[in-house]
N, C-alpha and C. Protein backbone atom coordinates (compact mmCIF):
# COMPACT_ATOMS: atom_id res chain seq x y z
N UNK A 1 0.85 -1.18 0.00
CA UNK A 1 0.00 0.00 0.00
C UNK A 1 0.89 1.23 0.00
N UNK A 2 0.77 2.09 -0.77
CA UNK A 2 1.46 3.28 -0.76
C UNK A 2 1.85 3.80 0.66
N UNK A 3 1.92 5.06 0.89
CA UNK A 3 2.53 5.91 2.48
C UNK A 3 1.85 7.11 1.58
N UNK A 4 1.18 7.88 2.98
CA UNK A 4 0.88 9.30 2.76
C UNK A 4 1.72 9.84 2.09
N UNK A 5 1.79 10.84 1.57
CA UNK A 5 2.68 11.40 0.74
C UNK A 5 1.91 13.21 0.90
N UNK A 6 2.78 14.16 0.55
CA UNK A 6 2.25 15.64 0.50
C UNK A 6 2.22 16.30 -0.63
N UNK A 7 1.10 17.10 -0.71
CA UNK A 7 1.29 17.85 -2.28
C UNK A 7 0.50 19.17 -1.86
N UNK A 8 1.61 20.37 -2.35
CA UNK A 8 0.86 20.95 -2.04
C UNK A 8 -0.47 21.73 -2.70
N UNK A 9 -1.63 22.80 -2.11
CA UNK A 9 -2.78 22.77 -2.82
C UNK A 9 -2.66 23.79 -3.85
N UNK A 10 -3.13 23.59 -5.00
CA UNK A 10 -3.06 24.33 -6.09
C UNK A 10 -2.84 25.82 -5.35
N UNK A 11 -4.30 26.00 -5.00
CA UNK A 11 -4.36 28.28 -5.00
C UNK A 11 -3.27 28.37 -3.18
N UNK A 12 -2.56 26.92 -2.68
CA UNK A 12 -2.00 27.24 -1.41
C UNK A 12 -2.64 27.85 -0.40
N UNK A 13 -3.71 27.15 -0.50
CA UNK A 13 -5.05 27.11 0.89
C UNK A 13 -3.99 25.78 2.10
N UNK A 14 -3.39 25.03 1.80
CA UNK A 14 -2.68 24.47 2.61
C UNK A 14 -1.89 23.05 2.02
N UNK A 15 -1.87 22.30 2.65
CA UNK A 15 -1.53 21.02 2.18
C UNK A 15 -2.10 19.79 2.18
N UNK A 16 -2.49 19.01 0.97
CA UNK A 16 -3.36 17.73 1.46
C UNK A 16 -2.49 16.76 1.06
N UNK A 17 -3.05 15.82 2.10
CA UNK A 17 -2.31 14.67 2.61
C UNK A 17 -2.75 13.40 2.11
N UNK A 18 -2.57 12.21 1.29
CA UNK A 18 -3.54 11.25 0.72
C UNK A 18 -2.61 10.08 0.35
N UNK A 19 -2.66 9.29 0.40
CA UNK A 19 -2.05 7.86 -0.71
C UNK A 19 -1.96 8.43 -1.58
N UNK A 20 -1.84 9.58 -2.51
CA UNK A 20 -1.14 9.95 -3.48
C UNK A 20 -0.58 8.60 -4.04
N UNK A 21 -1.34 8.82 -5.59
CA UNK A 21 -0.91 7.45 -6.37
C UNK A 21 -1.17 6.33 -6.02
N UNK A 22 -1.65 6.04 -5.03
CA UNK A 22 -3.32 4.91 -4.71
C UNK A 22 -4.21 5.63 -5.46
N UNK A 23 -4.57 4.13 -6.30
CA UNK A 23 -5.79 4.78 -6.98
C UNK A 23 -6.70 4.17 -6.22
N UNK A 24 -8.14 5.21 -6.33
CA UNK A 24 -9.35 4.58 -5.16
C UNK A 24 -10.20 4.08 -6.61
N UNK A 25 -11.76 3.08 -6.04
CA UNK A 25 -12.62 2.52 -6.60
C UNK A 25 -13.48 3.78 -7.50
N UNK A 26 -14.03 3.46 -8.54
CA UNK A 26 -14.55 4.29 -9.24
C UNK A 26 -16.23 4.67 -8.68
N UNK A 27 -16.69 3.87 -7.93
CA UNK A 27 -17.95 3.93 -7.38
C UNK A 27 -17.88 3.78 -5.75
N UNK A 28 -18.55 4.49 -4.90
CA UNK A 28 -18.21 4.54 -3.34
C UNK A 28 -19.95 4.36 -2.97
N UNK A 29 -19.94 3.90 -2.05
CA UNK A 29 -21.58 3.63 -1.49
C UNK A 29 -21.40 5.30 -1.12
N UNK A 30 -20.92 5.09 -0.07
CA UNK A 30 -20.21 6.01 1.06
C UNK A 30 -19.04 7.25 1.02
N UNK A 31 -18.96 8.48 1.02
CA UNK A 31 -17.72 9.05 2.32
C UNK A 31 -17.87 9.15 2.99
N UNK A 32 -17.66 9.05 4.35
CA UNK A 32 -17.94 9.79 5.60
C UNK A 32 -16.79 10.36 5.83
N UNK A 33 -16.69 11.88 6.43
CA UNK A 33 -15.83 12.95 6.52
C UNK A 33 -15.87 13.13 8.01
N UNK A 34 -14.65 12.84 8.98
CA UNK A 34 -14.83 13.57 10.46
C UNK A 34 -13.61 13.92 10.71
N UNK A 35 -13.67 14.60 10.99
CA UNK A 35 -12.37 15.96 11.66
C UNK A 35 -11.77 15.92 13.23
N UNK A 36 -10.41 16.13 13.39
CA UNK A 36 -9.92 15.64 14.31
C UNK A 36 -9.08 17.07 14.47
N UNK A 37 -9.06 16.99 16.03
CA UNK A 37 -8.13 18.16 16.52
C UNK A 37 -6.85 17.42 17.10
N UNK A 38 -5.79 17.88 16.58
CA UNK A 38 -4.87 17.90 17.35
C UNK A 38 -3.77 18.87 17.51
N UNK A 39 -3.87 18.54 19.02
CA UNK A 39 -3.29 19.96 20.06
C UNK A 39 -1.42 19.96 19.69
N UNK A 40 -1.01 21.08 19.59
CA UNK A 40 0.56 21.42 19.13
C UNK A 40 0.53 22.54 19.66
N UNK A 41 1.91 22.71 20.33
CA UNK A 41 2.49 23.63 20.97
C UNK A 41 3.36 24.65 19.86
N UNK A 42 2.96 25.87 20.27
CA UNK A 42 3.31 26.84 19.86
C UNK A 42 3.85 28.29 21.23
N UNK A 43 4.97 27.65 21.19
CA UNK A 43 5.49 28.86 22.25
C UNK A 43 4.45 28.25 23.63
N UNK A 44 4.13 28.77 24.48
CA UNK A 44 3.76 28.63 25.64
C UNK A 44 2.47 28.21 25.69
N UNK A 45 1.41 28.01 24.44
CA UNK A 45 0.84 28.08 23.86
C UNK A 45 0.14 26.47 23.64
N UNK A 46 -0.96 25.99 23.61
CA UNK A 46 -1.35 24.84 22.81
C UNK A 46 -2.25 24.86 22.04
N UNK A 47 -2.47 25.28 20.84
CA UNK A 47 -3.68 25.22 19.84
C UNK A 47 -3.60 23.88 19.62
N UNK A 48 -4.74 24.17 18.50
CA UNK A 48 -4.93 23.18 18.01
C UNK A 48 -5.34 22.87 16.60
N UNK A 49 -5.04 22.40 15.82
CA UNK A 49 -4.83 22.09 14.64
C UNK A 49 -5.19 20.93 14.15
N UNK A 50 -6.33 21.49 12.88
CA UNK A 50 -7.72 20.71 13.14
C UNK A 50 -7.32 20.01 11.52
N UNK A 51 -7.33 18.69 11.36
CA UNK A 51 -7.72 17.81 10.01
C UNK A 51 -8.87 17.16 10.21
N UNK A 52 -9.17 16.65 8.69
CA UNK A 52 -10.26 15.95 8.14
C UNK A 52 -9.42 14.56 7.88
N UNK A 53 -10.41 13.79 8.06
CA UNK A 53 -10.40 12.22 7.26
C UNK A 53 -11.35 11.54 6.57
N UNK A 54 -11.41 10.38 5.82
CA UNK A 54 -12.43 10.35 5.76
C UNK A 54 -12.00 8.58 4.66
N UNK A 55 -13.48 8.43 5.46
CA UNK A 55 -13.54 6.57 5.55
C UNK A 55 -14.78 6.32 4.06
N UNK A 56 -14.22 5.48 2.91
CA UNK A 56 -14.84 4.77 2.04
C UNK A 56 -15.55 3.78 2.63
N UNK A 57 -16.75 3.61 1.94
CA UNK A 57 -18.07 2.08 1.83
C UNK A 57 -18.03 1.83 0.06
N UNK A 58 -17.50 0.62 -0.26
CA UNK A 58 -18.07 0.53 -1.55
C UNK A 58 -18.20 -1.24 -1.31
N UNK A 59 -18.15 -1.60 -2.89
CA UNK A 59 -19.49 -2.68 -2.86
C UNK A 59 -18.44 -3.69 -1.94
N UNK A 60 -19.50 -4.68 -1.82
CA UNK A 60 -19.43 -6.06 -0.84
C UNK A 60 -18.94 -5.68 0.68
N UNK A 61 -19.66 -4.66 1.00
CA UNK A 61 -19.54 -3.91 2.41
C UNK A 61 -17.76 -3.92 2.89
N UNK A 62 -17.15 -3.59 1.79
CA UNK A 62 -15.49 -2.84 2.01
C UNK A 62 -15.36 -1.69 2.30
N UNK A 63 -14.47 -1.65 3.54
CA UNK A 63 -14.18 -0.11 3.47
C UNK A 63 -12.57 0.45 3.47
N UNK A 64 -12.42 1.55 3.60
CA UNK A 64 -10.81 1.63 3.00
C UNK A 64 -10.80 3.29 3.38
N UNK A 65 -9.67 3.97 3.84
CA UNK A 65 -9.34 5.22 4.25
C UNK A 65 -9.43 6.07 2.83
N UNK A 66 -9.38 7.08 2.99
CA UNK A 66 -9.50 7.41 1.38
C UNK A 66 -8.69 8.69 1.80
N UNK A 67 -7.63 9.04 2.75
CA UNK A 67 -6.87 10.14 3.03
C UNK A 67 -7.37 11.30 4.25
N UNK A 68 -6.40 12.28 4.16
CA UNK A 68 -6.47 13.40 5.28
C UNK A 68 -6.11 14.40 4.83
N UNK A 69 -6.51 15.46 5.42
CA UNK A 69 -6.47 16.53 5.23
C UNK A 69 -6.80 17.80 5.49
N UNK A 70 -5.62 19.08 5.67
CA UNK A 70 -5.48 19.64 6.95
C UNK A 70 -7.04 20.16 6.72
N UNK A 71 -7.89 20.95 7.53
CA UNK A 71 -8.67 21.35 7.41
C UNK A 71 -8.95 22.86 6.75
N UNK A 72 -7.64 23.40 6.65
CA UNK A 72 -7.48 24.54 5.60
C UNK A 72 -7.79 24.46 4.45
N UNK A 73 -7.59 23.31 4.07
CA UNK A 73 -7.68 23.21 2.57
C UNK A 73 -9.29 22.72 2.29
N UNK A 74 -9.73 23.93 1.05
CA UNK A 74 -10.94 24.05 0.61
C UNK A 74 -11.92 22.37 -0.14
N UNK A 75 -13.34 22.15 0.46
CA UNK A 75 -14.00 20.87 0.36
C UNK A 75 -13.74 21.07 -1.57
N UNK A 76 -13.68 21.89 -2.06
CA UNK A 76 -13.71 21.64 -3.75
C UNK A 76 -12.19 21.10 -3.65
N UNK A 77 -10.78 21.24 -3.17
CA UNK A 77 -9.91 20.78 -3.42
C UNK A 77 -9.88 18.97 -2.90
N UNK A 78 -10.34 18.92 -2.07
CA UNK A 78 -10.50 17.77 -1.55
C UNK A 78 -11.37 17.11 -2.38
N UNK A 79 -12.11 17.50 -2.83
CA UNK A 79 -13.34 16.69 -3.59
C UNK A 79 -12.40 16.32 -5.18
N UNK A 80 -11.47 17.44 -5.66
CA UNK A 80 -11.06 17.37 -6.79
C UNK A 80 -9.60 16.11 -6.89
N UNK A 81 -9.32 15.77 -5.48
CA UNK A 81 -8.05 15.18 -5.63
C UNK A 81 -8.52 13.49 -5.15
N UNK A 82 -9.83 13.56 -4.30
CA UNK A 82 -10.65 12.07 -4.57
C UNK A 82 -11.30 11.65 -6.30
N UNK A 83 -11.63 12.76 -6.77
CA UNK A 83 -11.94 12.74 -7.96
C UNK A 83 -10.51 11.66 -9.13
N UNK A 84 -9.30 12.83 -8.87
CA UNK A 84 -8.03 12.50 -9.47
C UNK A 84 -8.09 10.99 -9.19
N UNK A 85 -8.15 10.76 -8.38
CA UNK A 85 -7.80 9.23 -7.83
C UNK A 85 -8.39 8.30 -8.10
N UNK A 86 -9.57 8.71 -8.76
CA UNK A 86 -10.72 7.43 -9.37
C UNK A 86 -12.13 7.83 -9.28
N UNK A 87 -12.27 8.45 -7.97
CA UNK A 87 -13.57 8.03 -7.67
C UNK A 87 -14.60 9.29 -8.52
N UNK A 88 -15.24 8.32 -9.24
CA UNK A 88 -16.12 9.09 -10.27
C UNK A 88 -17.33 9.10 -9.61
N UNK A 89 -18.26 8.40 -8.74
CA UNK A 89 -19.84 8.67 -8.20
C UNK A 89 -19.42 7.94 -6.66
N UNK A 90 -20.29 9.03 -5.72
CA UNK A 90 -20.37 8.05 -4.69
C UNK A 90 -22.23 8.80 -4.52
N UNK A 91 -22.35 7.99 -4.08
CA UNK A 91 -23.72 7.58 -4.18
C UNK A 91 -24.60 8.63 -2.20
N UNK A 92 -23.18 8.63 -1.32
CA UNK A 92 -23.74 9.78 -0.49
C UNK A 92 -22.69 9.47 0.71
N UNK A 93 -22.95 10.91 1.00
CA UNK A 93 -21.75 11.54 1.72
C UNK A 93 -22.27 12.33 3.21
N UNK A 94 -21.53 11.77 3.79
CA UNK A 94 -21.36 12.34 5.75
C UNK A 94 -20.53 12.76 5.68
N UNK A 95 -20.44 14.55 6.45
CA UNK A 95 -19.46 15.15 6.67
C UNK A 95 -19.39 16.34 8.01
N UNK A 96 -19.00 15.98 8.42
CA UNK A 96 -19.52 16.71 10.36
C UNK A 96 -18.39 18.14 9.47
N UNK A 97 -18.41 19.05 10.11
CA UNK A 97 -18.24 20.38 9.75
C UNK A 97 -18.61 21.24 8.43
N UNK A 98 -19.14 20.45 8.13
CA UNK A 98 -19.92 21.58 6.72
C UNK A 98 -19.04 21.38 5.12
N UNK A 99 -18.75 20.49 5.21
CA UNK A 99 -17.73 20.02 4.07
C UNK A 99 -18.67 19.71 2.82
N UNK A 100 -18.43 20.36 1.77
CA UNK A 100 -19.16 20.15 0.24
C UNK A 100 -18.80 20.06 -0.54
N UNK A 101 -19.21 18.95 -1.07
CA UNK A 101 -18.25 18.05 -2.44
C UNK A 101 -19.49 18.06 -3.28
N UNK A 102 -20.88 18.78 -3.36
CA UNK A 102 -22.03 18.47 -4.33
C UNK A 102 -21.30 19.27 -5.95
N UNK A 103 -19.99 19.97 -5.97
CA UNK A 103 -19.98 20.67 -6.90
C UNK A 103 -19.14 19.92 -7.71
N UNK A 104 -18.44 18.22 -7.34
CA UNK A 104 -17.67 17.25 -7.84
C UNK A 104 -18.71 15.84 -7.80
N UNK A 105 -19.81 16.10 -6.93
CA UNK A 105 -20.19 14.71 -6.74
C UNK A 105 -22.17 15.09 -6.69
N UNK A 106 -22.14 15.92 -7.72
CA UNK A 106 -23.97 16.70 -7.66
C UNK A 106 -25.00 15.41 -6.96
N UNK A 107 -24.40 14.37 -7.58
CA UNK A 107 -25.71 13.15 -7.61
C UNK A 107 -25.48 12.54 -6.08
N UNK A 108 -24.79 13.32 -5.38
CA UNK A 108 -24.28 12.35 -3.76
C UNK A 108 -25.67 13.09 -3.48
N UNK A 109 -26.07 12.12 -1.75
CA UNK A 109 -26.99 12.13 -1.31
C UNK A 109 -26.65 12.71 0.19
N UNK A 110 -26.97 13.94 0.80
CA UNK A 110 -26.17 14.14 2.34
C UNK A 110 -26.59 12.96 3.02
N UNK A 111 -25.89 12.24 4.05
CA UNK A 111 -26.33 11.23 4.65
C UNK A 111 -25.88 11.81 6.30
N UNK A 112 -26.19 11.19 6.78
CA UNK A 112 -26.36 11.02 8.67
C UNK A 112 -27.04 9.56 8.82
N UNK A 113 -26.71 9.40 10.09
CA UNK A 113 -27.33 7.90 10.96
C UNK A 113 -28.76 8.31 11.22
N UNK A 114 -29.00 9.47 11.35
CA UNK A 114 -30.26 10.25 11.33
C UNK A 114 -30.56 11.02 11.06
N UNK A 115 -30.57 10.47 9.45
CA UNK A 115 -30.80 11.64 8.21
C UNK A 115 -32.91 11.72 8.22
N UNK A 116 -32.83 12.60 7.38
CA UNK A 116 -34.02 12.90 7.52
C UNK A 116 -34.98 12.41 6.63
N UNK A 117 -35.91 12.17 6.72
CA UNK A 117 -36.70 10.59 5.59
C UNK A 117 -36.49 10.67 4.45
N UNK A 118 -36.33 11.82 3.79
CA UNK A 118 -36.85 11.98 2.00
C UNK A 118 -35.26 11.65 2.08
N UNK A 119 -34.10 11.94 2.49
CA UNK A 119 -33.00 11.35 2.06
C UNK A 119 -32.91 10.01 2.45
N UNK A 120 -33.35 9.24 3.80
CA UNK A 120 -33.51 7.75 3.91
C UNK A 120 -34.15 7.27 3.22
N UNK A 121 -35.26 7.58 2.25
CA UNK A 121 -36.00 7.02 1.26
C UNK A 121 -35.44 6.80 0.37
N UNK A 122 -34.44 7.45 -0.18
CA UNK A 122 -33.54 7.07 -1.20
C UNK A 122 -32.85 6.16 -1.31
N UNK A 123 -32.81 5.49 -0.36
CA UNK A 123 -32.15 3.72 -0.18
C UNK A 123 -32.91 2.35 0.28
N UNK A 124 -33.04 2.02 -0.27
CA UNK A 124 -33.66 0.60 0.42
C UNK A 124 -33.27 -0.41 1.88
N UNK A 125 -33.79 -0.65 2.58
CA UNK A 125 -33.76 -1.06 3.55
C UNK A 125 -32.26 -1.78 3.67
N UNK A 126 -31.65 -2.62 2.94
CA UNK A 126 -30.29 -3.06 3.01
C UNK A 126 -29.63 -2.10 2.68
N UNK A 127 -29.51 -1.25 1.93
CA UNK A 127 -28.04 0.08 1.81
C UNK A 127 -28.34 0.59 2.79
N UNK A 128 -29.59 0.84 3.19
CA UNK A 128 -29.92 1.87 4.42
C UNK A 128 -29.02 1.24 5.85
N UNK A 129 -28.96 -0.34 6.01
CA UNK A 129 -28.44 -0.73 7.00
C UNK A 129 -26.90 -0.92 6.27
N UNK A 130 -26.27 -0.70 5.59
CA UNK A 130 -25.15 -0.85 5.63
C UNK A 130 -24.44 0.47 5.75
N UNK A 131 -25.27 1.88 5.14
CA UNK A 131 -24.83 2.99 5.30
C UNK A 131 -24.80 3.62 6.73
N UNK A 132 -25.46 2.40 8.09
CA UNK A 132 -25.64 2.89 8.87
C UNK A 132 -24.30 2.29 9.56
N UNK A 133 -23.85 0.71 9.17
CA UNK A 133 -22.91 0.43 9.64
C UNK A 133 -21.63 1.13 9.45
N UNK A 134 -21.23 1.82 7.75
CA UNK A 134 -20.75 2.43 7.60
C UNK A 134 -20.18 3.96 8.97
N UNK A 135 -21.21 4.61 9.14
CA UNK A 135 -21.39 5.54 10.23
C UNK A 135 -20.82 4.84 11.53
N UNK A 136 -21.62 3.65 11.83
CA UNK A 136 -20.79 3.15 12.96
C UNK A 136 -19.43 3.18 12.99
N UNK A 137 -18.58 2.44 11.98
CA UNK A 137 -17.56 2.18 11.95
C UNK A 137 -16.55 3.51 11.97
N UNK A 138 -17.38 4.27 11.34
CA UNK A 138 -15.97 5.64 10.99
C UNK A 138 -15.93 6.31 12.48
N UNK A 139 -17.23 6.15 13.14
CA UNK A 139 -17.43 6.74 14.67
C UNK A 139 -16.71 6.11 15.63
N UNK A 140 -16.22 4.43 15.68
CA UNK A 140 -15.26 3.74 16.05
C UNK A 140 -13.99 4.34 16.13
N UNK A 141 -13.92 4.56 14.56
CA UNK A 141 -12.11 4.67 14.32
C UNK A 141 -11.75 6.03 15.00
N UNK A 142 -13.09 7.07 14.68
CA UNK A 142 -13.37 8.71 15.19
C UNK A 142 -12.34 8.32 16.88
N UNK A 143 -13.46 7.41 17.36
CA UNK A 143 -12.86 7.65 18.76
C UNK A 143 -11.77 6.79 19.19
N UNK A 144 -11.30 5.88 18.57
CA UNK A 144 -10.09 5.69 18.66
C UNK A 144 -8.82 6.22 18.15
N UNK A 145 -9.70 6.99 17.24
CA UNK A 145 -7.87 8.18 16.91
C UNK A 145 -8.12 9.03 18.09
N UNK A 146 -9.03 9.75 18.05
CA UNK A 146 -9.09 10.79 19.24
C UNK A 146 -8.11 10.23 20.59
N UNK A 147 -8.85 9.11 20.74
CA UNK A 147 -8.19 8.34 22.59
C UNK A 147 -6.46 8.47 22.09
N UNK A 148 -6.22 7.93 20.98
CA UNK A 148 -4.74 7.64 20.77
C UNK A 148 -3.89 8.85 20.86
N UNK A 149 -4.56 9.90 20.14
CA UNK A 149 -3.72 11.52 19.71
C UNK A 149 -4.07 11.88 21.15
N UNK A 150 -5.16 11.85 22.14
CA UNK A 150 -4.86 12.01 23.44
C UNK A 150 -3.80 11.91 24.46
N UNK A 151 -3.65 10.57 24.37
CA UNK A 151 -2.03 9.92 24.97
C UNK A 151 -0.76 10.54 24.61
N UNK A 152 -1.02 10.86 23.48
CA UNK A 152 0.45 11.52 22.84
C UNK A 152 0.37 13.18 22.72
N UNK A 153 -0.33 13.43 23.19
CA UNK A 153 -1.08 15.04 23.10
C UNK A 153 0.07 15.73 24.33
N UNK A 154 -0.03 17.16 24.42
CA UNK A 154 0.33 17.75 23.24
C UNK A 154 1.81 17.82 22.57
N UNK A 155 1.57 17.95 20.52
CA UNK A 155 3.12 17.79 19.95
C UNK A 155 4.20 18.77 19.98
N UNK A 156 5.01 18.40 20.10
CA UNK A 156 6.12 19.56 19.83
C UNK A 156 5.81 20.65 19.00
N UNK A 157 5.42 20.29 17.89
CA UNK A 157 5.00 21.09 16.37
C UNK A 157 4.17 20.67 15.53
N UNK A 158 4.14 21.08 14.39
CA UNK A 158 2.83 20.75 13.25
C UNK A 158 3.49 19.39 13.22
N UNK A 159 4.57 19.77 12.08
CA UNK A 159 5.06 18.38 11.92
C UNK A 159 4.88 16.97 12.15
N UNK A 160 5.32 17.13 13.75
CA UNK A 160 5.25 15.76 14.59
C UNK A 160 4.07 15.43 14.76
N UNK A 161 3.04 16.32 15.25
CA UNK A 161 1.65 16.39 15.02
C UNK A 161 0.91 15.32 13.84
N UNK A 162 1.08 15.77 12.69
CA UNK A 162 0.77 15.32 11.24
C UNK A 162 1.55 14.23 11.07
N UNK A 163 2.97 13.76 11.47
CA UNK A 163 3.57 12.59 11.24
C UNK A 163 2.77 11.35 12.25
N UNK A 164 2.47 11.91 13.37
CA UNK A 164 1.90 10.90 14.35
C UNK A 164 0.43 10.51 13.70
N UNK A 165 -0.54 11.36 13.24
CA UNK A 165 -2.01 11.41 12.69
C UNK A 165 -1.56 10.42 11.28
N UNK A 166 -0.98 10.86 10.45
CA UNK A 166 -0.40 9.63 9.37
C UNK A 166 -0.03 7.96 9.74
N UNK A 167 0.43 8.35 10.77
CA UNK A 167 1.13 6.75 11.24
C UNK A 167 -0.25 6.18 12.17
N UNK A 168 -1.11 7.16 12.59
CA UNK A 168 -2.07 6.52 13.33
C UNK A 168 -3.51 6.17 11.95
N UNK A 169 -3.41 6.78 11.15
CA UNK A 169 -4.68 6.38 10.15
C UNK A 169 -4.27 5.61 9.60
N UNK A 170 -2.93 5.45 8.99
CA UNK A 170 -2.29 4.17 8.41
C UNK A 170 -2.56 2.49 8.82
N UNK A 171 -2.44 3.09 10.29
CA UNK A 171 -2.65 1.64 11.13
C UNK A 171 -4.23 1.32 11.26
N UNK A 172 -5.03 2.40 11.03
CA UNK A 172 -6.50 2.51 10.93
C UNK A 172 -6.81 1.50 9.87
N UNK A 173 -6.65 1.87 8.85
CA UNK A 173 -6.64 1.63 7.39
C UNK A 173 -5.84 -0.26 7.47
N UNK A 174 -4.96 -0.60 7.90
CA UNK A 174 -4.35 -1.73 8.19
C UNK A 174 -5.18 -2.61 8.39
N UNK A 175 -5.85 -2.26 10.11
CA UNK A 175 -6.66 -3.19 10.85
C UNK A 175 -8.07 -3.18 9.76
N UNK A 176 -8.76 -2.14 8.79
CA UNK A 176 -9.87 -2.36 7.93
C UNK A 176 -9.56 -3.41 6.78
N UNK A 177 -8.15 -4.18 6.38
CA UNK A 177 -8.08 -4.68 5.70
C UNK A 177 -7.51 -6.13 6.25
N UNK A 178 -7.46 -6.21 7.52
CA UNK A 178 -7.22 -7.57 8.31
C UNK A 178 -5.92 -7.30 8.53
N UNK A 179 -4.91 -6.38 8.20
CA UNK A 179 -3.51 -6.41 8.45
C UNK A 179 -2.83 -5.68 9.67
N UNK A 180 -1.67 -6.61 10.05
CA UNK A 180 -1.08 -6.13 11.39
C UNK A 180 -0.53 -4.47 11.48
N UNK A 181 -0.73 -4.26 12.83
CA UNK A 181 0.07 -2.09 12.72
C UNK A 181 1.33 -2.50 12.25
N UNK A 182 1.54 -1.01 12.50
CA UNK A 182 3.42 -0.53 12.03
C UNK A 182 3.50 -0.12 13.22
N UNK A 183 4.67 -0.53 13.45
CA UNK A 183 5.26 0.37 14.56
C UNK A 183 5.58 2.06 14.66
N UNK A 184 5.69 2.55 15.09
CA UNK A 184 5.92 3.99 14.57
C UNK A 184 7.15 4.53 13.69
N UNK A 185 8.17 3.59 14.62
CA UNK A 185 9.36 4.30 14.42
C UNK A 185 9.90 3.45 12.73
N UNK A 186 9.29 2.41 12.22
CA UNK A 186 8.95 1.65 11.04
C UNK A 186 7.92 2.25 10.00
N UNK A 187 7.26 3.14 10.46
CA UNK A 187 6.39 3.57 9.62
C UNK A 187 6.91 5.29 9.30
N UNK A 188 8.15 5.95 9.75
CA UNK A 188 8.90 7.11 9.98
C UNK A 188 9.64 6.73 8.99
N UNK A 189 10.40 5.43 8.87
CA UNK A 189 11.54 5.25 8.26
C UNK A 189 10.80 4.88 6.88
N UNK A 190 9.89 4.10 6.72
CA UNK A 190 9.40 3.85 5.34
C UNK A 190 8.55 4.97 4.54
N UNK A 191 8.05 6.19 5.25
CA UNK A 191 7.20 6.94 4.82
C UNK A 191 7.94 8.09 4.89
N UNK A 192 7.41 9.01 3.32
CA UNK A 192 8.33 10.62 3.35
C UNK A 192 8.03 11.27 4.09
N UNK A 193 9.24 12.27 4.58
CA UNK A 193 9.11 13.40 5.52
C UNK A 193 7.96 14.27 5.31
N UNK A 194 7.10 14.57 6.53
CA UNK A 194 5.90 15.64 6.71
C UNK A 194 6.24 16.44 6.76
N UNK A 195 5.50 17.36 6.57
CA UNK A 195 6.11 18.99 6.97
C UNK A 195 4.68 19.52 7.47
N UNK A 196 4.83 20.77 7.63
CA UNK A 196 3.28 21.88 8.37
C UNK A 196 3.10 22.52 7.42
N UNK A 197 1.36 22.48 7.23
CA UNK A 197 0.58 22.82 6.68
C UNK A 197 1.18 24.81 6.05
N UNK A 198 1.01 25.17 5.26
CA UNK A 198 1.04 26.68 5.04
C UNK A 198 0.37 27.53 5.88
């Protein structure tokens, strides 16, 4: 499987972060989009410095990371570099902070676990329960990155910050495909240097 990799964003709204050169499935049931804070020290200081992720559903109830990205960078850039990568229709999209991809993906459907009927009507009773498992699952991983970037909270810098969030979705993405973690200091040495967002 590829390693995150960085590129930066066309108009330099910031930097997005992705399997770059993983190509994704051309059809997605699913995105679900949830955003993660993590706290970095700045002088005496701890902000916090907020990314997106966001978890694929496509057919035979698979799912698969589909990248990160800082939260600076605009939902049309993000939408345009899932696009690059394959994915031509996804069929409907969860996104906790207001994230909009209808101007790459018109025919997506907004979804929630408790979406509101005329959009639950749009699926039949089995997508409806798998789009719900879907939700479960990304709410899983939600709170197990959170608990993890907790423990290690707060980073020195962006950097270390974004290198730790890479090595922790990586291992996300691992366990969704039956495969064992990386260690950290194994997943540093095999994967290119991060840097902070613009």
């Amino acid at each position: 499987m590829d390693r995150f990799s960085e590129t930066r964003d066309g108009d330099g709204a910031g930097i997005v972060y992705g399997w770059r050169g993983k190509s994704l499935c051309c059809r997605y049931v699913l995105a679900e989009f949830k955003t993660l804070a993590l706290p970095v020290r700045r002088g005496d200081v701890v902000e916090h410095s907020r990314w997106r992720w966001a978890l694929g559903l496509f057919k035979g109830d698979q799912y698969e990371l589909l990248g990160a990205w800082s939260a600076q960078v605009p939902a049309l850039s993000v939408a345009h570099e899932l696009h690059d990568r394959g994915i031509e229709h996804i069929k409907a999209i969860s996104a906790d902070g207001g994230l909009d991809c209808t101007s790459t993906y018109p025919d997506a459907v907004t979804w929630s676990a408790c979406s509101d009927p005329d959009a639950a009507n749009t699926f039949g009773p089995r997508r409806r329960a798998a789009l719900q498992s879907a939700t479960a699952t990304a709410e899983r991983l939600q709170a197990s990155l959170t608990r993890t970037i907790k423990r290690q909270a707060p980073f020195a810098d962006e950097g270390a910050a974004v290198a730790f969030l890479m090595h922790a979705l990586e291992n996300a993405d691992r366990q969704l495909h039956g495969l064992p973690k990386l260690r950290f200091k194994t997943a540093q040495r095999r994967s290119p240097a991060v840097g902070a967002p613009a």
